[in-house]
PDB file of N, CA and C in Angstrom:
ATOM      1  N   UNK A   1      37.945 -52.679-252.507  1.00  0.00           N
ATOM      2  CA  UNK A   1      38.445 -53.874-253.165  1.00  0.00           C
ATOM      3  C   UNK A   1      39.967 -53.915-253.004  1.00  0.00           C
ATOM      4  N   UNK A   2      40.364 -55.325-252.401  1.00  0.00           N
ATOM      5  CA  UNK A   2      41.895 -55.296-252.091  1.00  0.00           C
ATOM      6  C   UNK A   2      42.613 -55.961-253.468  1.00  0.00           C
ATOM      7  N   UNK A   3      43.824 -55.034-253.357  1.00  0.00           N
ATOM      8  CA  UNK A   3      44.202 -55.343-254.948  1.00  0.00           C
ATOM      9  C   UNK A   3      44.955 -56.825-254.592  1.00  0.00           C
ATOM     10  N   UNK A   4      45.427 -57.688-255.588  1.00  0.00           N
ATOM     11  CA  UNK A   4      45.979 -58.605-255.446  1.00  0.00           C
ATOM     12  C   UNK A   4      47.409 -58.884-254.817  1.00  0.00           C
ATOM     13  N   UNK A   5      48.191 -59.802-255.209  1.00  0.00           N
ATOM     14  CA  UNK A   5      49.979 -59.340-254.780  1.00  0.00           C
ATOM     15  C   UNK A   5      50.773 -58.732-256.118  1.00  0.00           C
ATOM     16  N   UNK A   6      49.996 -59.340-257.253  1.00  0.00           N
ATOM     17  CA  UNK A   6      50.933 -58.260-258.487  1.00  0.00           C
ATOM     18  C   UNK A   6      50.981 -56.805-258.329  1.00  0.00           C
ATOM     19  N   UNK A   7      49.259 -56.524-258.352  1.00  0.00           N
ATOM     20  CA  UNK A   7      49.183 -55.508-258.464  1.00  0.00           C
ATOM     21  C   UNK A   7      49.585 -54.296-257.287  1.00  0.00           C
ATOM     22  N   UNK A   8      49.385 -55.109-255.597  1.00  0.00           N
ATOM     23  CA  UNK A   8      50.263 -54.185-254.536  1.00  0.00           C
ATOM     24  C   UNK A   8      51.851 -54.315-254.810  1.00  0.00           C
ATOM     25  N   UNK A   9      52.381 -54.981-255.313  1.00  0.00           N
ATOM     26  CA  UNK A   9      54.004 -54.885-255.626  1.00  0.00           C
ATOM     27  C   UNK A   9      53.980 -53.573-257.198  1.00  0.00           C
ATOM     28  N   UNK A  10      53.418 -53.912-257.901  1.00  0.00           N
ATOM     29  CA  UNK A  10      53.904 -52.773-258.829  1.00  0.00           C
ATOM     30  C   UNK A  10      52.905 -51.423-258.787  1.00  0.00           C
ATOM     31  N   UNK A  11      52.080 -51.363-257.757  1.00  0.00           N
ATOM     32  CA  UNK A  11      51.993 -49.997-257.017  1.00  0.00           C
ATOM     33  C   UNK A  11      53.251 -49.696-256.319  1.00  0.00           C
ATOM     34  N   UNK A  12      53.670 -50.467-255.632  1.00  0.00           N
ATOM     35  CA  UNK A  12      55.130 -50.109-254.474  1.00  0.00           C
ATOM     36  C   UNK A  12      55.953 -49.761-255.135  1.00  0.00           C
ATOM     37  N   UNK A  13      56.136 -50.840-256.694  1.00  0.00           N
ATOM     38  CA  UNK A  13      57.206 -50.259-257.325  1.00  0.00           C
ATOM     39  C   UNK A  13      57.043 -48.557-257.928  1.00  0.00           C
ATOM     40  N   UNK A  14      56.121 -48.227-258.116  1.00  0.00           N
ATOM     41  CA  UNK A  14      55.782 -47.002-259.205  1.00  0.00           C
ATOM     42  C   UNK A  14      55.856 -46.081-257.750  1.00  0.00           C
ATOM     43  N   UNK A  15      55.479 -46.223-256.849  1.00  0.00           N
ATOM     44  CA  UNK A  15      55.533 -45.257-255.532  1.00  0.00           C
ATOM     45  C   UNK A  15      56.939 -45.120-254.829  1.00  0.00           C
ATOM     46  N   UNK A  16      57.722 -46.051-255.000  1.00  0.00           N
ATOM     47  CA  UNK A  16      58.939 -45.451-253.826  1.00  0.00           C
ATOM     48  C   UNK A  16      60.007 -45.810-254.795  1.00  0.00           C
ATOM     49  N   UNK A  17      61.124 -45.594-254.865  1.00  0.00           N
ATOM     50  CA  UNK A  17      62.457 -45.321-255.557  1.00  0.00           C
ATOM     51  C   UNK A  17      63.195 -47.414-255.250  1.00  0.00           C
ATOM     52  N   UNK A  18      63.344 -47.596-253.945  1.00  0.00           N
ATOM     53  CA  UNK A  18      64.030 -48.468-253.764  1.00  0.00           C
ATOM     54  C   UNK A  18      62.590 -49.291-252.377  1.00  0.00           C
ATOM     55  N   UNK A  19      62.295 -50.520-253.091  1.00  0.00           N
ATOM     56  CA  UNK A  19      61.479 -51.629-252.240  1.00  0.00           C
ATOM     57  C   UNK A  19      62.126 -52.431-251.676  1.00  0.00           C
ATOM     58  N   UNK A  20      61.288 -53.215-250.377  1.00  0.00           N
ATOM     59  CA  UNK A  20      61.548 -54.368-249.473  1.00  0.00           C
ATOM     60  C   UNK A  20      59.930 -54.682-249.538  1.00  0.00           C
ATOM     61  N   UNK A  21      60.057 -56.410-250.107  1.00  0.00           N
ATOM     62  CA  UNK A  21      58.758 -57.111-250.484  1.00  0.00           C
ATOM     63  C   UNK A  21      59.058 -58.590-249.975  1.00  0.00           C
ATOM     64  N   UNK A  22      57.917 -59.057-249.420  1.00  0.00           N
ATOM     65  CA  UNK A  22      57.886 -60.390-249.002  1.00  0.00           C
ATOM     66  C   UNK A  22      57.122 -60.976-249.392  1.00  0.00           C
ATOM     67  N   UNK A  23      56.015 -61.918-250.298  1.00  0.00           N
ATOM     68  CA  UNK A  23      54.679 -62.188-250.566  1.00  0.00           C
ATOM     69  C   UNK A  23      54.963 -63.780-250.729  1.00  0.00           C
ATOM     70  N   UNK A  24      53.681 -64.438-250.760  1.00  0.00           N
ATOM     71  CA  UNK A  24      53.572 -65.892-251.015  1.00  0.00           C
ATOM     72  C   UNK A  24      54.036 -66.394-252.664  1.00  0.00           C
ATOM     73  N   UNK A  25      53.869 -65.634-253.129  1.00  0.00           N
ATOM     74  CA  UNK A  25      54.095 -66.123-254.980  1.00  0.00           C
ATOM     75  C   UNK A  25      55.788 -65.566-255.235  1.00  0.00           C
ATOM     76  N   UNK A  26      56.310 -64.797-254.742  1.00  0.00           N
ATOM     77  CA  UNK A  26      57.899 -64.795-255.505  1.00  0.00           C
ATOM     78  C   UNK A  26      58.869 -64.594-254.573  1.00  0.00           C
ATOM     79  N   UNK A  27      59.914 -64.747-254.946  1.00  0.00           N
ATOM     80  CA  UNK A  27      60.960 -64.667-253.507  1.00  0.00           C
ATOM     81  C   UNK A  27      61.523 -62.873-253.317  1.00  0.00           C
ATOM     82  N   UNK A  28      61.298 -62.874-252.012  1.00  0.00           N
ATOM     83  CA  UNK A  28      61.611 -61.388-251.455  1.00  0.00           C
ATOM     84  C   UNK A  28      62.436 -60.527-252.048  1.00  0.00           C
ATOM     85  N   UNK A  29      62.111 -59.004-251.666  1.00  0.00           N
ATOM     86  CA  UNK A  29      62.968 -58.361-252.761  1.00  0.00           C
ATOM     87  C   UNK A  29      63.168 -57.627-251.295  1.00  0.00           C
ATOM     88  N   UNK A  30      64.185 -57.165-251.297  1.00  0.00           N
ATOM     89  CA  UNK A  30      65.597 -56.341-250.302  1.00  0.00           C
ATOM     90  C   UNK A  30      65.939 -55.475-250.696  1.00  0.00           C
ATOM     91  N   UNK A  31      65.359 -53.775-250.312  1.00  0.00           N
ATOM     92  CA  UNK A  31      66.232 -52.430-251.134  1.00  0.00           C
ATOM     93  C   UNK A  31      65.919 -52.700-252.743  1.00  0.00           C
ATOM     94  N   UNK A  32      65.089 -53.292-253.247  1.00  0.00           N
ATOM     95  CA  UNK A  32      65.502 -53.721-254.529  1.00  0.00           C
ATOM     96  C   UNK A  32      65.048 -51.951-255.538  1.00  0.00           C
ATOM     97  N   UNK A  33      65.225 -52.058-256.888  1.00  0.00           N
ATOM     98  CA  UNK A  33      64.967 -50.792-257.316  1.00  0.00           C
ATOM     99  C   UNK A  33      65.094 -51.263-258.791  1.00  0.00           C
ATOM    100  N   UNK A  34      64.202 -50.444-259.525  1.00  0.00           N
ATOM    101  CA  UNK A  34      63.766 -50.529-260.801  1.00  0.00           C
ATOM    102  C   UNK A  34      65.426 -49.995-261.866  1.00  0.00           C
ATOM    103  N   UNK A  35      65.895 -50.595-262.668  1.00  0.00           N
ATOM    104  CA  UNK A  35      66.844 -49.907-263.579  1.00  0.00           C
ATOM    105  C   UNK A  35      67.418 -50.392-264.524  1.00  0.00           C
ATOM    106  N   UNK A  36      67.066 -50.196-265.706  1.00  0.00           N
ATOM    107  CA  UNK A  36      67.195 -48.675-265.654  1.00  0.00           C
ATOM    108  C   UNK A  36      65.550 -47.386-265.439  1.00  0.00           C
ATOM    109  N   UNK A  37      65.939 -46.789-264.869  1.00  0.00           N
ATOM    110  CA  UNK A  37      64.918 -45.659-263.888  1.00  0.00           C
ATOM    111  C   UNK A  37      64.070 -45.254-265.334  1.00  0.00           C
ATOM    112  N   UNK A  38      62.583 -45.236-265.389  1.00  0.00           N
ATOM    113  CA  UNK A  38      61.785 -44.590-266.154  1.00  0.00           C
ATOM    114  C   UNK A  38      62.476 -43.121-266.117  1.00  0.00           C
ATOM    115  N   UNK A  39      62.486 -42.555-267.796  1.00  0.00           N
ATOM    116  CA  UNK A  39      62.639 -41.455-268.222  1.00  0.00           C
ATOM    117  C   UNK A  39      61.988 -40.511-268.036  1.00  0.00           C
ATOM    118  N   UNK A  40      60.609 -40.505-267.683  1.00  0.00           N
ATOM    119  CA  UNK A  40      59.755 -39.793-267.081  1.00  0.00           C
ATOM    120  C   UNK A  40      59.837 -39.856-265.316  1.00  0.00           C
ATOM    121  N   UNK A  41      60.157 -40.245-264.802  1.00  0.00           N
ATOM    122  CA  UNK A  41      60.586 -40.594-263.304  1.00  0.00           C
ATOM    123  C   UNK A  41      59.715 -41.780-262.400  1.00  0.00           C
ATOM    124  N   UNK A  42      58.529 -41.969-263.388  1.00  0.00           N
ATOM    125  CA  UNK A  42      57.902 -42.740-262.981  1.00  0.00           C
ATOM    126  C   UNK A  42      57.424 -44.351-263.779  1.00  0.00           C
ATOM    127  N   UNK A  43      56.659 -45.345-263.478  1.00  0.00           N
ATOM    128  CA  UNK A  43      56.478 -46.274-264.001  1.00  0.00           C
ATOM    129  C   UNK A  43      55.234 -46.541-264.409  1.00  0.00           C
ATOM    130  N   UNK A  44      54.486 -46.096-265.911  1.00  0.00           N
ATOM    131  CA  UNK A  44      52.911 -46.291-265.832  1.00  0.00           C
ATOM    132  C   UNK A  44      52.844 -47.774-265.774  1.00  0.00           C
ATOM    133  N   UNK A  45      51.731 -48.135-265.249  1.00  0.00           N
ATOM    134  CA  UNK A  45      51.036 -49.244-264.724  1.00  0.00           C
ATOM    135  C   UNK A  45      49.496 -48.839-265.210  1.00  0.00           C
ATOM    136  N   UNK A  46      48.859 -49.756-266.164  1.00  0.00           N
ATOM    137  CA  UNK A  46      47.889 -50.097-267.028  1.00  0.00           C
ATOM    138  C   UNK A  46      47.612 -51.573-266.561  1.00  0.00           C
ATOM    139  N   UNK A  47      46.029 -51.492-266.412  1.00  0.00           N
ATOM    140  CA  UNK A  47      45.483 -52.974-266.684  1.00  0.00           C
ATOM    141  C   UNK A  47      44.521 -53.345-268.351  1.00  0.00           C
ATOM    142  N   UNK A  48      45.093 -54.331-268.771  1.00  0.00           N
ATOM    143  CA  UNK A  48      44.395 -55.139-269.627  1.00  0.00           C
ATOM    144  C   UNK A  48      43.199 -55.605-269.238  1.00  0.00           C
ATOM    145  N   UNK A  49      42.218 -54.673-270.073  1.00  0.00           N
ATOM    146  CA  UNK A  49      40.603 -55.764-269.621  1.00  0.00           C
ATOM    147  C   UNK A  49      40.121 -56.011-271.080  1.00  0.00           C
ATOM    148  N   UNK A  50      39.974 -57.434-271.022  1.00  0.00           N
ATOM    149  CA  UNK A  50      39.187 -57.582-272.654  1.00  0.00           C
ATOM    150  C   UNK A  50      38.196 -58.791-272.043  1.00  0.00           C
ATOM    151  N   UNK A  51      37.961 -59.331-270.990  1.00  0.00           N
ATOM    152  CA  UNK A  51      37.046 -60.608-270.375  1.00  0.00           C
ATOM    153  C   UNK A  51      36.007 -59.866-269.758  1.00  0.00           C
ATOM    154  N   UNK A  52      35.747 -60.394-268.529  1.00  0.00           N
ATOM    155  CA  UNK A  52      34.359 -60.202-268.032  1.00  0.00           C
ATOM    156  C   UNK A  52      34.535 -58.806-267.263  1.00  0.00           C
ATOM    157  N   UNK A  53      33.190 -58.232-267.244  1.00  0.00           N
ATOM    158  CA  UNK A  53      33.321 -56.655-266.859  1.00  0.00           C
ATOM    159  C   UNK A  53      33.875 -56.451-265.677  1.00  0.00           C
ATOM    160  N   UNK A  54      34.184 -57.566-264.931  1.00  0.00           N
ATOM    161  CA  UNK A  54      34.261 -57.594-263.424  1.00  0.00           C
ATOM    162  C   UNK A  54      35.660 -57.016-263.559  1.00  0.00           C
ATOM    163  N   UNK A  55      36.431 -57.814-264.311  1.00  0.00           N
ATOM    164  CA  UNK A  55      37.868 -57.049-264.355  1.00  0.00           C
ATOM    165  C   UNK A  55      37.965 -55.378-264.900  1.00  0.00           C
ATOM    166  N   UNK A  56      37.368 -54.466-265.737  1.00  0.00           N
ATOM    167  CA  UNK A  56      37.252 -53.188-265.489  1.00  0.00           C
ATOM    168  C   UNK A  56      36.890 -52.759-264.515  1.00  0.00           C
ATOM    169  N   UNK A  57      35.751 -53.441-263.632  1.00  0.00           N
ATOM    170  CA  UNK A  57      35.126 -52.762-261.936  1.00  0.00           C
ATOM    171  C   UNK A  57      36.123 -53.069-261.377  1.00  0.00           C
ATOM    172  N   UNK A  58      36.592 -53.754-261.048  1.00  0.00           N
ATOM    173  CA  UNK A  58      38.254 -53.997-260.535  1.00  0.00           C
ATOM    174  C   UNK A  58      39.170 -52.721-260.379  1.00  0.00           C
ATOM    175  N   UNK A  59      39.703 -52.925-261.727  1.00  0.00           N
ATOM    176  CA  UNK A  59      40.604 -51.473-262.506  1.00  0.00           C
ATOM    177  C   UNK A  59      40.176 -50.279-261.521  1.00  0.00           C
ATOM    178  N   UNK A  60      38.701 -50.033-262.177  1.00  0.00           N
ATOM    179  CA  UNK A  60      38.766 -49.052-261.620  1.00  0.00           C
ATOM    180  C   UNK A  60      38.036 -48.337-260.423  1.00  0.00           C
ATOM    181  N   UNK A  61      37.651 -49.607-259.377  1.00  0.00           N
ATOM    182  CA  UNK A  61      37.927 -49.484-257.594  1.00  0.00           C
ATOM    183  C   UNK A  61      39.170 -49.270-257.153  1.00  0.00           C
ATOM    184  N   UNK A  62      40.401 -49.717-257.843  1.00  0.00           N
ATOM    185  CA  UNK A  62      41.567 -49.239-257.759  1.00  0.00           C
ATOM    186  C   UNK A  62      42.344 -48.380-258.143  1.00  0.00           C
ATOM    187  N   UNK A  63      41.464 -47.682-258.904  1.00  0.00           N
ATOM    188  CA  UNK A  63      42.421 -46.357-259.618  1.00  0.00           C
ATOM    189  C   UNK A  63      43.292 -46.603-260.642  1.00  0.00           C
ATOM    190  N   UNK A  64      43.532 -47.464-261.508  1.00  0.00           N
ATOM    191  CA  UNK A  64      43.846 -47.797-262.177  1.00  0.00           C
ATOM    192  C   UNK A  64      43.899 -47.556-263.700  1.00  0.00           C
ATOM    193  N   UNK A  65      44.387 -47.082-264.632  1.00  0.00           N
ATOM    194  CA  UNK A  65      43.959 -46.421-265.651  1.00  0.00           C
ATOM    195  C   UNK A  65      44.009 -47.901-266.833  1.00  0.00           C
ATOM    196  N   UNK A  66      42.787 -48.194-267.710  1.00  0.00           N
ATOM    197  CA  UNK A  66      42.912 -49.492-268.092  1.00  0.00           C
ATOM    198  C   UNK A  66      42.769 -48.991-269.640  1.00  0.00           C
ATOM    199  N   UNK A  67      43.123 -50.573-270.413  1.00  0.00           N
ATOM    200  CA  UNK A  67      42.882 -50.344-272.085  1.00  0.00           C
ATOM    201  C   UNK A  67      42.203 -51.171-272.296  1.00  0.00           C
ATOM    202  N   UNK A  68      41.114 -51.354-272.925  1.00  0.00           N
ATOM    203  CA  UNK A  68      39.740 -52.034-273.338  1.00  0.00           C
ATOM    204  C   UNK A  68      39.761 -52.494-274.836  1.00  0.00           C
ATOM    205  N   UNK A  69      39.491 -54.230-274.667  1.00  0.00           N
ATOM    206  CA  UNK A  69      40.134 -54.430-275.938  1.00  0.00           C
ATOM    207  C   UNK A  69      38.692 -55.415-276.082  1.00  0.00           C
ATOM    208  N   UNK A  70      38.576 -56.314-277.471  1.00  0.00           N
ATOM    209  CA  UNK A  70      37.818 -57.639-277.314  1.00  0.00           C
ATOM    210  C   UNK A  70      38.525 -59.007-276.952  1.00  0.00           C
ATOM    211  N   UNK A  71      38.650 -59.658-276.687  1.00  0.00           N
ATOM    212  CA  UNK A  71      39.588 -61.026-276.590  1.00  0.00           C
ATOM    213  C   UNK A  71      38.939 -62.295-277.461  1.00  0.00           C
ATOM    214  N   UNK A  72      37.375 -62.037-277.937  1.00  0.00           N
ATOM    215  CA  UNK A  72      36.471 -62.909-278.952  1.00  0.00           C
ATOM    216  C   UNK A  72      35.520 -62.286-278.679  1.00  0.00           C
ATOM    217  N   UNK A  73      34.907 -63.092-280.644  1.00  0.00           N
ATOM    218  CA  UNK A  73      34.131 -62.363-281.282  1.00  0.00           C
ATOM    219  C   UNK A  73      33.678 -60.804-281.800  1.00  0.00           C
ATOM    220  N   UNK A  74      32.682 -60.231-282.004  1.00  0.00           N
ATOM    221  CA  UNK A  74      32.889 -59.357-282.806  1.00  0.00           C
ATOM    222  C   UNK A  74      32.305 -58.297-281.551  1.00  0.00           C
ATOM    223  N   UNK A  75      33.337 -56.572-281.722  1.00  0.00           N
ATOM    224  CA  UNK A  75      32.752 -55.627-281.127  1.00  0.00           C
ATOM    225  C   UNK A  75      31.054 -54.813-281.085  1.00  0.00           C
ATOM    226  N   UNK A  76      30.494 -55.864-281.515  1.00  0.00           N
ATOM    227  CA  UNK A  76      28.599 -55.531-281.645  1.00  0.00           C
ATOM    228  C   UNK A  76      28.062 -56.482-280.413  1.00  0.00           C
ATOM    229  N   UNK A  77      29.216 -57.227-279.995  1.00  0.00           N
ATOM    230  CA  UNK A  77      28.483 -58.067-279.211  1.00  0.00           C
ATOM    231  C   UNK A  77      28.346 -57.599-277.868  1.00  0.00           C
ATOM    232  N   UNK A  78      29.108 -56.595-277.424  1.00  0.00           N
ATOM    233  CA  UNK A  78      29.609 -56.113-276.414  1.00  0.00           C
ATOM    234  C   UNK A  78      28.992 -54.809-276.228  1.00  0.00           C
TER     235      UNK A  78
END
């Protein structure tokens, strides 16, 4: 499963120190770099799933570490 353009840009970001990005949805980034720099050295990246299950199978075909919420009605329904 190919991840989207958010989600391949803030893999790139959490993987290399300083990016060069081109995509259809935002204007290019050049050398660009996160700062101030995570205190831990890195950037966690979490997906939100509270809709249809498809978005956890998503998550996690991608490796992705997710937080599981309801978005409606009650947790018996689910």
């Amino acid at each position: 499963m190919k991840p989207g353009p958010s989600v391949a840009i803030s893999n790139k970001i959490h993987e290399e120190d300083h990016i060069t990005w081109q995509g259809e949805f935002r204007p290019a980034l050049q050398n660009a770099q996160i700062l101030p720099q995570p205190k831990n050295g890195s950037l966690p990246i979490w997906r939100a799933v509270g809709g249809p299950p498809a978005s956890a199978i998503k998550a996690g075909f991608m490796g992705i570490p997710m937080m599981l919420t309801t978005l409606g009605g009650t947790s018996n329904q689910f």
